[in-house]
C-alpha atoms as a PDB file:
ATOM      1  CA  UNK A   1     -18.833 -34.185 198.666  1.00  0.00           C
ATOM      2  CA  UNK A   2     -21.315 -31.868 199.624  1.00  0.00           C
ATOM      3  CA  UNK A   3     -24.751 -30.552 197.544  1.00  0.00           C
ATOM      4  CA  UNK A   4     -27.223 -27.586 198.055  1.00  0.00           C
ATOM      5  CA  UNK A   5     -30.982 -28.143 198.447  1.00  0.00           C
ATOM      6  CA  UNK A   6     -33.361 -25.378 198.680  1.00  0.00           C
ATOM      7  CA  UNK A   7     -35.545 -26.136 201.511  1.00  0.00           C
ATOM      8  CA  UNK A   8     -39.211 -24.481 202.387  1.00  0.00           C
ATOM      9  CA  UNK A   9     -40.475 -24.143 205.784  1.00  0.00           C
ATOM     10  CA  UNK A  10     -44.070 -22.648 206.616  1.00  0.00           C
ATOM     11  CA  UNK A  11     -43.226 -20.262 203.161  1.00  0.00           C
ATOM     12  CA  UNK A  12     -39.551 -19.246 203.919  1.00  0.00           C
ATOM     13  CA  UNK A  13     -37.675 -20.519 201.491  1.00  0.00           C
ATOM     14  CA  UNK A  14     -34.476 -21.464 202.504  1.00  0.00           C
ATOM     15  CA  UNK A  15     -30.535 -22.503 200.628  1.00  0.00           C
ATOM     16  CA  UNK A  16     -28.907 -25.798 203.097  1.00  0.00           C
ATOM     17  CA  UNK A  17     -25.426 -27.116 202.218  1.00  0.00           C
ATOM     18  CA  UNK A  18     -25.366 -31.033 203.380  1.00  0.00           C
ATOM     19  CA  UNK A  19     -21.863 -32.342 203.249  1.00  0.00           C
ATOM     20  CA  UNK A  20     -21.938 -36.360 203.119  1.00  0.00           C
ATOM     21  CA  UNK A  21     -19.832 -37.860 206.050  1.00  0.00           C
ATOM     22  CA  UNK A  22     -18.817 -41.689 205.743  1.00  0.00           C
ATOM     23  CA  UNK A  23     -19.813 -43.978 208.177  1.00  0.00           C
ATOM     24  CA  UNK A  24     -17.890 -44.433 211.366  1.00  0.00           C
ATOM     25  CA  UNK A  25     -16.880 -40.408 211.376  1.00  0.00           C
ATOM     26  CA  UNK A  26     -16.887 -39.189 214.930  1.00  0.00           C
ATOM     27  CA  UNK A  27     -17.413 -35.027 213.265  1.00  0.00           C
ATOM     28  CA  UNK A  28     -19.596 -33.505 211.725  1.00  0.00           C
ATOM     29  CA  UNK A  29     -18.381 -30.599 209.484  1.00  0.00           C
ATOM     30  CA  UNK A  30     -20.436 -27.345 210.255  1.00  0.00           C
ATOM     31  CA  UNK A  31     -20.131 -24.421 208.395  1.00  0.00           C
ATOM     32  CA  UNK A  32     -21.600 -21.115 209.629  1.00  0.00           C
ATOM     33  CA  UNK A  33     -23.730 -19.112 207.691  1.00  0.00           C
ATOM     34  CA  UNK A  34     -26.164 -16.394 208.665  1.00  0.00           C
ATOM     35  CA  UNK A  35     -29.247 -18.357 208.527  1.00  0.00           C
ATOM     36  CA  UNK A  36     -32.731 -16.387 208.838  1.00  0.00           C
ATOM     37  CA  UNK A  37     -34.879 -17.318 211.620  1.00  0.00           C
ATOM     38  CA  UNK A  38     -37.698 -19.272 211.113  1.00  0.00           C
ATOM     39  CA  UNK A  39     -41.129 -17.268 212.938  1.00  0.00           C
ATOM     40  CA  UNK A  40     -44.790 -18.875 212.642  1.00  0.00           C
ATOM     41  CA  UNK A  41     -47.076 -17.350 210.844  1.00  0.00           C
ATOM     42  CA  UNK A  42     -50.087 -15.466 212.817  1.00  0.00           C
ATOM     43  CA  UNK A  43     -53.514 -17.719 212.949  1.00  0.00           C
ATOM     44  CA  UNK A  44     -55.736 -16.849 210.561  1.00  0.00           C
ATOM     45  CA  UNK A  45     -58.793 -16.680 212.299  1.00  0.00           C
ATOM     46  CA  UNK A  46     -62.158 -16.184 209.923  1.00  0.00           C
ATOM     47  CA  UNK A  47     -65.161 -14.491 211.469  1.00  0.00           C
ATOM     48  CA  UNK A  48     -67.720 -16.750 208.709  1.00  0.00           C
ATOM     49  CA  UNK A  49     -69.892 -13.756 208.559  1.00  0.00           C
ATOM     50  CA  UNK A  50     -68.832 -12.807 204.854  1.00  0.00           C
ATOM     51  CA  UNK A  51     -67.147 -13.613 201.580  1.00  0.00           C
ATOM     52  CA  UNK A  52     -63.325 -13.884 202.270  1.00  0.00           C
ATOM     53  CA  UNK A  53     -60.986 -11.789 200.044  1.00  0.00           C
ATOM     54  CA  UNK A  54     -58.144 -14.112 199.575  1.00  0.00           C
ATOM     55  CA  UNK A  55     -54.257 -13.587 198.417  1.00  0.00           C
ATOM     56  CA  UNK A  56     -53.578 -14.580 195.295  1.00  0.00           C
ATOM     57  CA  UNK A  57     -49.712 -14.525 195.725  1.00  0.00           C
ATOM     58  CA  UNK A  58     -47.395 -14.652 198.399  1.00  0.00           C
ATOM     59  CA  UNK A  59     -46.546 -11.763 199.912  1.00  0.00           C
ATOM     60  CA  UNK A  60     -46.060  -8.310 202.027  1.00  0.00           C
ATOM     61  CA  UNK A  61     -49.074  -6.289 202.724  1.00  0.00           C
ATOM     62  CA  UNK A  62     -47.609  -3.128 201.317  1.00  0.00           C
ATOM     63  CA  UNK A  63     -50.951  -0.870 202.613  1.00  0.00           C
ATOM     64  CA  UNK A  64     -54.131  -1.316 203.354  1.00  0.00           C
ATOM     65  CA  UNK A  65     -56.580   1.347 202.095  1.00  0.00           C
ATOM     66  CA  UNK A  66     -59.844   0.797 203.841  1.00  0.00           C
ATOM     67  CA  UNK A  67     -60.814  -0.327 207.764  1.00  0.00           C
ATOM     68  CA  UNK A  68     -63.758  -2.446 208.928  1.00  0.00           C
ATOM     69  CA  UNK A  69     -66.798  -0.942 208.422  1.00  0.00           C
ATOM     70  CA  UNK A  70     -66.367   1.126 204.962  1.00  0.00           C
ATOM     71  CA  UNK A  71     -68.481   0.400 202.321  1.00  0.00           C
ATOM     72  CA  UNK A  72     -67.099  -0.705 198.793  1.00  0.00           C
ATOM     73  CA  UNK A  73     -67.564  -0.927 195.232  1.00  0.00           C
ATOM     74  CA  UNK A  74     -66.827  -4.018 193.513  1.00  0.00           C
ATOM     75  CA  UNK A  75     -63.212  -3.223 191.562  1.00  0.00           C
ATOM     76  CA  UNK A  76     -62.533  -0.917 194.351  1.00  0.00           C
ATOM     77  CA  UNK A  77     -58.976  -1.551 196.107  1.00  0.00           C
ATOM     78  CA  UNK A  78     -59.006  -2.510 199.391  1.00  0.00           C
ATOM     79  CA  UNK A  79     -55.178  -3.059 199.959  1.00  0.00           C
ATOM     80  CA  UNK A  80     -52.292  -2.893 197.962  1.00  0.00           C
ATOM     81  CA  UNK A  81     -49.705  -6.904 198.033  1.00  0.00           C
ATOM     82  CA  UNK A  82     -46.035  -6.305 197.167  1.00  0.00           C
ATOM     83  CA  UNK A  83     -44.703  -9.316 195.669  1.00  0.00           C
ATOM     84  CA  UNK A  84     -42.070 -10.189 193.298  1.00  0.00           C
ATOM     85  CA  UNK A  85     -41.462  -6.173 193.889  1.00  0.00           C
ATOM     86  CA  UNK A  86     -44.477  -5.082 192.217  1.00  0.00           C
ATOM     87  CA  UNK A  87     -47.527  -3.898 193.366  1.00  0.00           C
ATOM     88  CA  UNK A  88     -50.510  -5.825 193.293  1.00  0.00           C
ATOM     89  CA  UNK A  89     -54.189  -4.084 193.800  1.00  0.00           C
ATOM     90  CA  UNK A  90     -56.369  -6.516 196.059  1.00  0.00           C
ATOM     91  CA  UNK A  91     -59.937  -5.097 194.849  1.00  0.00           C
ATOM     92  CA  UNK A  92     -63.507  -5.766 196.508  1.00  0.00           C
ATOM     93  CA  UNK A  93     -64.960  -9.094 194.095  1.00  0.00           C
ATOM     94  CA  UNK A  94     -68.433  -7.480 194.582  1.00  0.00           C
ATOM     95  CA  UNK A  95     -70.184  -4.594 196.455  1.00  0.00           C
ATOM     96  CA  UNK A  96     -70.108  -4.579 200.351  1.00  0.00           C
ATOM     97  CA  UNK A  97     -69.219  -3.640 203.570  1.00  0.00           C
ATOM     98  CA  UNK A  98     -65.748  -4.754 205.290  1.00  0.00           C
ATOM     99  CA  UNK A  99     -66.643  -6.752 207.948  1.00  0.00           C
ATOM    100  CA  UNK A 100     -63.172  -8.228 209.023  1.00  0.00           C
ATOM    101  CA  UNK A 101     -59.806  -6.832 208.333  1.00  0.00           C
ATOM    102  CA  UNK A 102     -57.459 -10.276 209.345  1.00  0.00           C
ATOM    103  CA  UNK A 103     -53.559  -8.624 208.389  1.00  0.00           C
ATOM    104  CA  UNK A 104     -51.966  -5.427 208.882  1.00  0.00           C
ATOM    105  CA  UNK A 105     -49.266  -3.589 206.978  1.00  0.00           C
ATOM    106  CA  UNK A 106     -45.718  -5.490 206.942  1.00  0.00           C
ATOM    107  CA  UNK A 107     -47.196  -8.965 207.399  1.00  0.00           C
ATOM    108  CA  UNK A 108     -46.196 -11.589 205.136  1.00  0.00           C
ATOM    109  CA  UNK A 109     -48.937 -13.947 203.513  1.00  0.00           C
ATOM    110  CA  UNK A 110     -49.017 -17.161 202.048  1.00  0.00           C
ATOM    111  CA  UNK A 111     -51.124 -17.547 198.267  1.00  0.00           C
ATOM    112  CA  UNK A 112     -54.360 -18.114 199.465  1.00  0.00           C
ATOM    113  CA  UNK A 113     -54.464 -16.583 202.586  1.00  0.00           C
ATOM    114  CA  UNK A 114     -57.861 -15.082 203.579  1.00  0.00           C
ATOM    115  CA  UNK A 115     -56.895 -11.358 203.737  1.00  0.00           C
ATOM    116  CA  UNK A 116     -60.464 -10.054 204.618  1.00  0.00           C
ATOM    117  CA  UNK A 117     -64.104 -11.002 204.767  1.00  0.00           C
ATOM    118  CA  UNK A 118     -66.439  -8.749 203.215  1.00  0.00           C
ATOM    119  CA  UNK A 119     -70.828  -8.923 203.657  1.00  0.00           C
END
């Protein structure tokens, strides 16, 4: 008898088959299946000198509109999260100055990842 758990590691969700084998069975049954390798996440490392801009989803960073050192509006995006397949505008919280850009396009982030500090 065998049953499927879903199983999450560092974010990656992943499907595992587990087959139960009596006691005293010399095998173990293996069955192969491309399995997607699992890859640590980047540090996140915060500079502390401003307010960090965090991700309210997981997700890709689809593009990222501005670089350190522009100045923004509050409302203004600042990068565009694809998640669930839509588009999701990560906007400024207040008025400011980028002062630490911590992803780049393609990365995956976790919900609440700090995505950028801003002064």
């Amino acid at each position: 008898m065998s049953k499927i758990y879903k199983v999450k590691v560092e974010g990656n969700v992943y499907e595992v088959e587990v087959e139960f084998v009596s006691e005293g069975s010399s095998s173990i049954p293996v069955t192969s299946q491309q399995v997607a390798p699992v890859v640590a996440p980047a540090p996140v490392v915060v500079t502390g000198t401003g307010t960090p801009v965090t991700a309210p989803m997981q997700g890709n960073i689809w593009k990222i509109l501005k670089k350190v050192g522009d100045v923004v509006k509050a409302g203004e995006t600042i990068l565009i999260l694809e998640a669930m397949k839509m588009e999701n505008n990560i906007v400024a919280p207040k008025d400011g100055t980028i002062v630490s850009l911590l992803v780049k396009e393609g990365e995956s982030v976790d919900s609440g990842s700090t995505l950028l500090e801003l002064a």
